[in-house]
N, C-alpha and C. Protein backbone atom coordinates (compact mmCIF):
# COMPACT_ATOMS: atom_id res chain seq x y z
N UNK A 1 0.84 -1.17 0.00
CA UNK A 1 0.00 0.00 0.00
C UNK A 1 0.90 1.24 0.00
N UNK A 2 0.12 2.37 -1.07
CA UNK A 2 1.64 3.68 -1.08
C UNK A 2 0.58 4.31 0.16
N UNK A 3 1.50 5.68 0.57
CA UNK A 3 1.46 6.49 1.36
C UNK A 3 0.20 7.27 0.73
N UNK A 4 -0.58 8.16 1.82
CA UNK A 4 -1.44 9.03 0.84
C UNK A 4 -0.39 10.12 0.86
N UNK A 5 -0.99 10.84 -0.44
CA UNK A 5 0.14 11.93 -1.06
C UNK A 5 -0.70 13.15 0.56
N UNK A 6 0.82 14.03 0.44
CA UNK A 6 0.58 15.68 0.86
C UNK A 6 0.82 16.84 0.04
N UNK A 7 -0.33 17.07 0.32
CA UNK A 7 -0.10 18.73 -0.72
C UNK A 7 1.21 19.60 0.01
N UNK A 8 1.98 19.90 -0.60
CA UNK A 8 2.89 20.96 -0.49
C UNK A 8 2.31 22.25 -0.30
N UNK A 9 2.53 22.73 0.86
CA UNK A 9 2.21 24.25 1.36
C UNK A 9 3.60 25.40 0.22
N UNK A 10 2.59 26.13 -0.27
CA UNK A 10 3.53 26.77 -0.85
C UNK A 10 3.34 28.51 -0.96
N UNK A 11 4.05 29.06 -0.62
CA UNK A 11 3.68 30.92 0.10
C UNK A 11 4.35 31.38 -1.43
N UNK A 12 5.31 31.39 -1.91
CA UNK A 12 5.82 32.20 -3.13
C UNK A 12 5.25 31.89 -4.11
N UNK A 13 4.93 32.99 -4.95
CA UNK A 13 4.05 33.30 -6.44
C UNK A 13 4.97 33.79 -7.46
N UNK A 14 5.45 33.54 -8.30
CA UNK A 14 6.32 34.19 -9.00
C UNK A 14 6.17 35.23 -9.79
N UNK A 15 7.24 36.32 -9.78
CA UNK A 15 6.48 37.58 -10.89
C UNK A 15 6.17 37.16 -12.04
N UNK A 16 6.81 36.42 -12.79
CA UNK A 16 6.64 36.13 -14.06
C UNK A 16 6.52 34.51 -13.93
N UNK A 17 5.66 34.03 -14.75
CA UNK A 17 5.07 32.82 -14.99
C UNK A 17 5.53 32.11 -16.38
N UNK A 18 6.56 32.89 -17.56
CA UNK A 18 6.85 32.23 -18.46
C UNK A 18 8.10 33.10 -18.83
N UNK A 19 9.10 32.14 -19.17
CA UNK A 19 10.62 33.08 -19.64
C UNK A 19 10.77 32.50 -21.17
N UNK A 20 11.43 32.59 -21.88
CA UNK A 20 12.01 32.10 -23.42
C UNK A 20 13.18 32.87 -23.62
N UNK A 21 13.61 32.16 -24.51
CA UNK A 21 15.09 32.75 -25.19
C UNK A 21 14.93 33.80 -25.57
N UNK A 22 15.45 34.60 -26.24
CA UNK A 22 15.33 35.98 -26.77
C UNK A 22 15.84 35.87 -27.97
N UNK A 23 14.72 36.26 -29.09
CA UNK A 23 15.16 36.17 -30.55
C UNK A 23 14.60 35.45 -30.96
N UNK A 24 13.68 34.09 -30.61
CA UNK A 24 13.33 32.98 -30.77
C UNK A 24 11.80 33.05 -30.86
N UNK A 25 11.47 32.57 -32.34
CA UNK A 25 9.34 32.43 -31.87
C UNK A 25 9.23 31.37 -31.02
N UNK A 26 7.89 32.21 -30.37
CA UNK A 26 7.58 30.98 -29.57
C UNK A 26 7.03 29.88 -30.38
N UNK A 27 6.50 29.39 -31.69
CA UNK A 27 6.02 28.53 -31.99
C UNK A 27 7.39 27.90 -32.75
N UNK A 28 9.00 28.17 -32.33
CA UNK A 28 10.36 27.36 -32.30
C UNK A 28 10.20 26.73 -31.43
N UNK A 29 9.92 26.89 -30.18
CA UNK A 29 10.17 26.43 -29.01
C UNK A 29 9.71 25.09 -28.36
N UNK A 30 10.55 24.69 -27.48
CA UNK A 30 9.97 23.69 -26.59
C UNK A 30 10.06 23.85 -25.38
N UNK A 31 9.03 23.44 -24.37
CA UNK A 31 8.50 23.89 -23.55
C UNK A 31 9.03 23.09 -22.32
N UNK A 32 9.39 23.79 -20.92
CA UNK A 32 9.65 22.97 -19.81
C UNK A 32 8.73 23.38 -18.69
N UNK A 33 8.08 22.71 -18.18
CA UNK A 33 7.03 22.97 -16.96
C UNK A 33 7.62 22.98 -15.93
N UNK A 34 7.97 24.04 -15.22
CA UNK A 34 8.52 23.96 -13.29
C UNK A 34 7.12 24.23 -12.84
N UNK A 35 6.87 23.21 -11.67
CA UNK A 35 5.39 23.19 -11.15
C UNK A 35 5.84 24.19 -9.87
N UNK A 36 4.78 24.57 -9.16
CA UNK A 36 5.16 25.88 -7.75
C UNK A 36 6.15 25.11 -7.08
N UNK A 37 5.67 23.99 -6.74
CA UNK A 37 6.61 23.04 -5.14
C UNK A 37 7.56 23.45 -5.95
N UNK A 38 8.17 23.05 -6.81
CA UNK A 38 9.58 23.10 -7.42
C UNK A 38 10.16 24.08 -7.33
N UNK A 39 9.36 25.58 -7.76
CA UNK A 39 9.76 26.47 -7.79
C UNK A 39 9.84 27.40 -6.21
N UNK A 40 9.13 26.93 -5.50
CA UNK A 40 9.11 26.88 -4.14
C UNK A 40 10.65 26.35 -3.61
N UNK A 41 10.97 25.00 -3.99
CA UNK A 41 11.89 24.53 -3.56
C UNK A 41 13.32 25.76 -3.88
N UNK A 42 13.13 25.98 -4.61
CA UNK A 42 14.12 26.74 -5.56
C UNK A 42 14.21 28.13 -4.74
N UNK A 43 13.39 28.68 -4.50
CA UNK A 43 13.70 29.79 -3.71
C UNK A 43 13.89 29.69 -2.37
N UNK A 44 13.62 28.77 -1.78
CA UNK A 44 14.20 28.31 -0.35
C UNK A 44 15.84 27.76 -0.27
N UNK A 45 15.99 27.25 -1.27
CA UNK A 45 17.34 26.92 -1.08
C UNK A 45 18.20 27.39 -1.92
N UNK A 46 17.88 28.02 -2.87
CA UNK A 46 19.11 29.26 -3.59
C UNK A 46 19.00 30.65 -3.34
N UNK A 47 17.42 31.03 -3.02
CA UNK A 47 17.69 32.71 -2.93
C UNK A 47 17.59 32.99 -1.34
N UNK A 48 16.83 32.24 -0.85
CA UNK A 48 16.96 31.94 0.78
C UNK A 48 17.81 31.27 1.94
N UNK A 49 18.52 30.67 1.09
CA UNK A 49 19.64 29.89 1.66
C UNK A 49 18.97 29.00 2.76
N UNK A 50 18.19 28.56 2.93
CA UNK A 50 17.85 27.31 3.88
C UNK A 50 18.04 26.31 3.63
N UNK A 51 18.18 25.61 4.92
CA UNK A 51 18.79 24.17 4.89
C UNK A 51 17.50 23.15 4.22
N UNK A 52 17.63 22.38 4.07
CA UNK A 52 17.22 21.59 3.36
C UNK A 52 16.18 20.82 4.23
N UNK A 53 16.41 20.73 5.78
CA UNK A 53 15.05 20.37 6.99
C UNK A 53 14.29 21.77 7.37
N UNK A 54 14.54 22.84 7.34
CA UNK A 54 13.77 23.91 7.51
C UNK A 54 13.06 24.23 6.37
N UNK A 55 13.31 23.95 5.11
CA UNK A 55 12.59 24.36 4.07
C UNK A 55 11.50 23.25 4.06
N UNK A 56 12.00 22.28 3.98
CA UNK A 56 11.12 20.69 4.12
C UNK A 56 10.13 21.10 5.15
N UNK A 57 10.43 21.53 6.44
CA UNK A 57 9.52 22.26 7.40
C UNK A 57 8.32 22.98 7.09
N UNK A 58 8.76 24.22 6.25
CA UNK A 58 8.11 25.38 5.92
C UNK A 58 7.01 24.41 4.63
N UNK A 59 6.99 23.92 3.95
CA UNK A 59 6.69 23.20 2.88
C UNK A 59 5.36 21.66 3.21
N UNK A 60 5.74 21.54 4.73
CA UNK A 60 5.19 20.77 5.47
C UNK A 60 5.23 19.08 4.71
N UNK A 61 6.67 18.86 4.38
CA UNK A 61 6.77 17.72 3.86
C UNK A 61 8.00 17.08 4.10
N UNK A 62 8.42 16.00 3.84
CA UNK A 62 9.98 15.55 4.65
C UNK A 62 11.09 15.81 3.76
N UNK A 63 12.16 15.91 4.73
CA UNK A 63 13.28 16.68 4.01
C UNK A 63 13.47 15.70 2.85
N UNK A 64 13.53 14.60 3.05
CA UNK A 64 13.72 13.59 1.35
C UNK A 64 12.52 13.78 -0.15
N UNK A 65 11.89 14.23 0.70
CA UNK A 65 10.62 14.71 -0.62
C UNK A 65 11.09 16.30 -1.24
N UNK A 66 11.56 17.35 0.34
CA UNK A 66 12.41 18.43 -0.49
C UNK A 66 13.46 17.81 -1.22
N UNK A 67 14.16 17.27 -0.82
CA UNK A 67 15.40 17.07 -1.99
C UNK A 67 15.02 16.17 -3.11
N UNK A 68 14.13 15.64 -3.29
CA UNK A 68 13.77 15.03 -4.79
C UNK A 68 12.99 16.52 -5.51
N UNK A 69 12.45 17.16 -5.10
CA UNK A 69 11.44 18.31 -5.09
C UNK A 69 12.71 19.26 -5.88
N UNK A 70 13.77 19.40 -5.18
CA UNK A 70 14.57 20.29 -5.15
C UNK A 70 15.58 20.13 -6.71
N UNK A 71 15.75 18.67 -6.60
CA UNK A 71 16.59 17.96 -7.65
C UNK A 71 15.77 18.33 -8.99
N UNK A 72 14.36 17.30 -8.91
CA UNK A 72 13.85 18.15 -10.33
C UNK A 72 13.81 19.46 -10.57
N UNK A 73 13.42 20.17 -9.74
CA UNK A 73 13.62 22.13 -10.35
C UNK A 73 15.12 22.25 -10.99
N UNK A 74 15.95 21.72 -10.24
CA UNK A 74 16.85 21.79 -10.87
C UNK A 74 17.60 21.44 -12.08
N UNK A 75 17.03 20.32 -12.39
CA UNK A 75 16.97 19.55 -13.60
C UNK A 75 16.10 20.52 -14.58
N UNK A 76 15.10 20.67 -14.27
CA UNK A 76 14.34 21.26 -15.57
C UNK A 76 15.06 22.91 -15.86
N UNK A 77 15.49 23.16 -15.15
CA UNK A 77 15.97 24.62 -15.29
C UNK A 77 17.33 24.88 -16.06
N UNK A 78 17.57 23.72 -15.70
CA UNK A 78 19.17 23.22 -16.19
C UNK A 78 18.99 23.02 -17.63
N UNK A 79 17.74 22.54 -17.91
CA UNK A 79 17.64 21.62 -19.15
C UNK A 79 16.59 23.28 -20.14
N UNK A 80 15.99 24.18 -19.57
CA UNK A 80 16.08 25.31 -20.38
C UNK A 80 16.68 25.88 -20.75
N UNK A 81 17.79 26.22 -19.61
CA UNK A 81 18.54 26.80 -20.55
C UNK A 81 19.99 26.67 -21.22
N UNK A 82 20.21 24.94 -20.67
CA UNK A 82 21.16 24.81 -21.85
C UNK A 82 20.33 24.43 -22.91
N UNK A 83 19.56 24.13 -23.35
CA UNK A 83 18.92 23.29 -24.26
C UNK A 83 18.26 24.66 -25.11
N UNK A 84 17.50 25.52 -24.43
CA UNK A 84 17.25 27.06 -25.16
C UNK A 84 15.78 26.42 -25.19
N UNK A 85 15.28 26.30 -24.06
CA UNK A 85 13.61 25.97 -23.98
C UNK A 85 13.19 26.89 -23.39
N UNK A 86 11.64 27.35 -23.73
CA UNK A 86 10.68 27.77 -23.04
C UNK A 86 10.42 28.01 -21.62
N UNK A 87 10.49 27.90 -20.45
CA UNK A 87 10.67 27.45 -18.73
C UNK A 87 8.78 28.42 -18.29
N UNK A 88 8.03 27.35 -18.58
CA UNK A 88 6.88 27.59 -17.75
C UNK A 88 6.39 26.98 -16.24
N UNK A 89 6.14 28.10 -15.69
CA UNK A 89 6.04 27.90 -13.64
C UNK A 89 4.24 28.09 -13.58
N UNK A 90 3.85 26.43 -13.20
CA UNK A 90 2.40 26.56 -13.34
C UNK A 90 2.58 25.44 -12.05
N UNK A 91 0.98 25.47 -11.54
CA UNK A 91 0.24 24.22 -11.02
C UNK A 91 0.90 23.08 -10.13
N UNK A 92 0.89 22.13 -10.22
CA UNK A 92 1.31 20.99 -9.53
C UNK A 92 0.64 20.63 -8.29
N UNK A 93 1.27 19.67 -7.44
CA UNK A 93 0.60 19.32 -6.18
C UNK A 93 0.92 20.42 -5.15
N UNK A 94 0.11 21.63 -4.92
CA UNK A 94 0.10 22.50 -3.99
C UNK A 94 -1.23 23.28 -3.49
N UNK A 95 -0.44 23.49 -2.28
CA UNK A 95 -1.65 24.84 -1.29
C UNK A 95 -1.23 25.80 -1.44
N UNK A 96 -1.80 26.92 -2.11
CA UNK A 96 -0.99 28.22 -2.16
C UNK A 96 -1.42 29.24 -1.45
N UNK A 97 -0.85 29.77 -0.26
CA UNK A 97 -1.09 30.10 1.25
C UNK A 97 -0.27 31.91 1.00
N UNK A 98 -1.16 32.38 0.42
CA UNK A 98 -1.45 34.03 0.17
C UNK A 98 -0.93 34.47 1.98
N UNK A 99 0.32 35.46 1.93
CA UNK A 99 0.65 35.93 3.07
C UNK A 99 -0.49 37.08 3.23
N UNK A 100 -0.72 37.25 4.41
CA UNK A 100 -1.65 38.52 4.49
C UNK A 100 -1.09 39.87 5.45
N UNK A 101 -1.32 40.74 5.54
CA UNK A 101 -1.12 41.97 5.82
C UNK A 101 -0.21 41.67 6.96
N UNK A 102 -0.04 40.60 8.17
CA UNK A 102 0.20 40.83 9.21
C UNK A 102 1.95 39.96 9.31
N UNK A 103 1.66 39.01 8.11
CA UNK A 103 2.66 38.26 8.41
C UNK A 103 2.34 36.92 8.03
N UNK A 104 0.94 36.01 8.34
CA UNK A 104 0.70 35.44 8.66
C UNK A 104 0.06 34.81 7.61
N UNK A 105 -0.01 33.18 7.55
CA UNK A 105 -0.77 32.59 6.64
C UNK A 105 -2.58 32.56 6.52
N UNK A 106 -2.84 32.91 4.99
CA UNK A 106 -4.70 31.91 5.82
C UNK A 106 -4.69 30.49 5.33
């Protein structure tokens, strides 16, 4: 019997939701999907510098699910832009937990 899945709590929204090469039509292109968790992962541990059990924390999932979490963002990001793909940040398995005025999650 598998585990039941957990939604990934996820607070960051990104400004921009689609990047591409420059110079390039988009109907050249091929497309890479970073889902939020991923991109979640990604800003906890490169622009935030957290460890890898505090982010897993914040995310409300175990640190081995961040680091598989963490590994694919990295992979697909890797693979836009050496490869000269598309990099779209949509959807996936998440809660997306809007900070509000005070600090605090709803």
């Amino acid at each position: 019997m598998t585990r039941p899945f957990k939604c990934r709590k996820v607070t960051a929204e990104p400004r921009a939701y689609y990047f591409k090469p420059r110079a390039v039509p988009l109907c050249e292109l091929k497309e890479t999907t970073l889902h939020l968790d991923e991109f979640q992962a990604l800003k906890y541990a490169e622009l935030d510098k957290k460890d890898q059990r505090a982010a897993a924390a914040a995310m409300k999932i175990s640190r081995q699910t961040f680091g598989t979490i963490l590994a694919s963002a990295r992979r697909k990001l890797a693979d836009a832009v050496v490869n000269g793909k598309a990099l779209k940040i949509e959807g996936g398995p998440v809660e997306l937990r809007r900070p509000t005025c005070g600090g605090e999650h709803k």
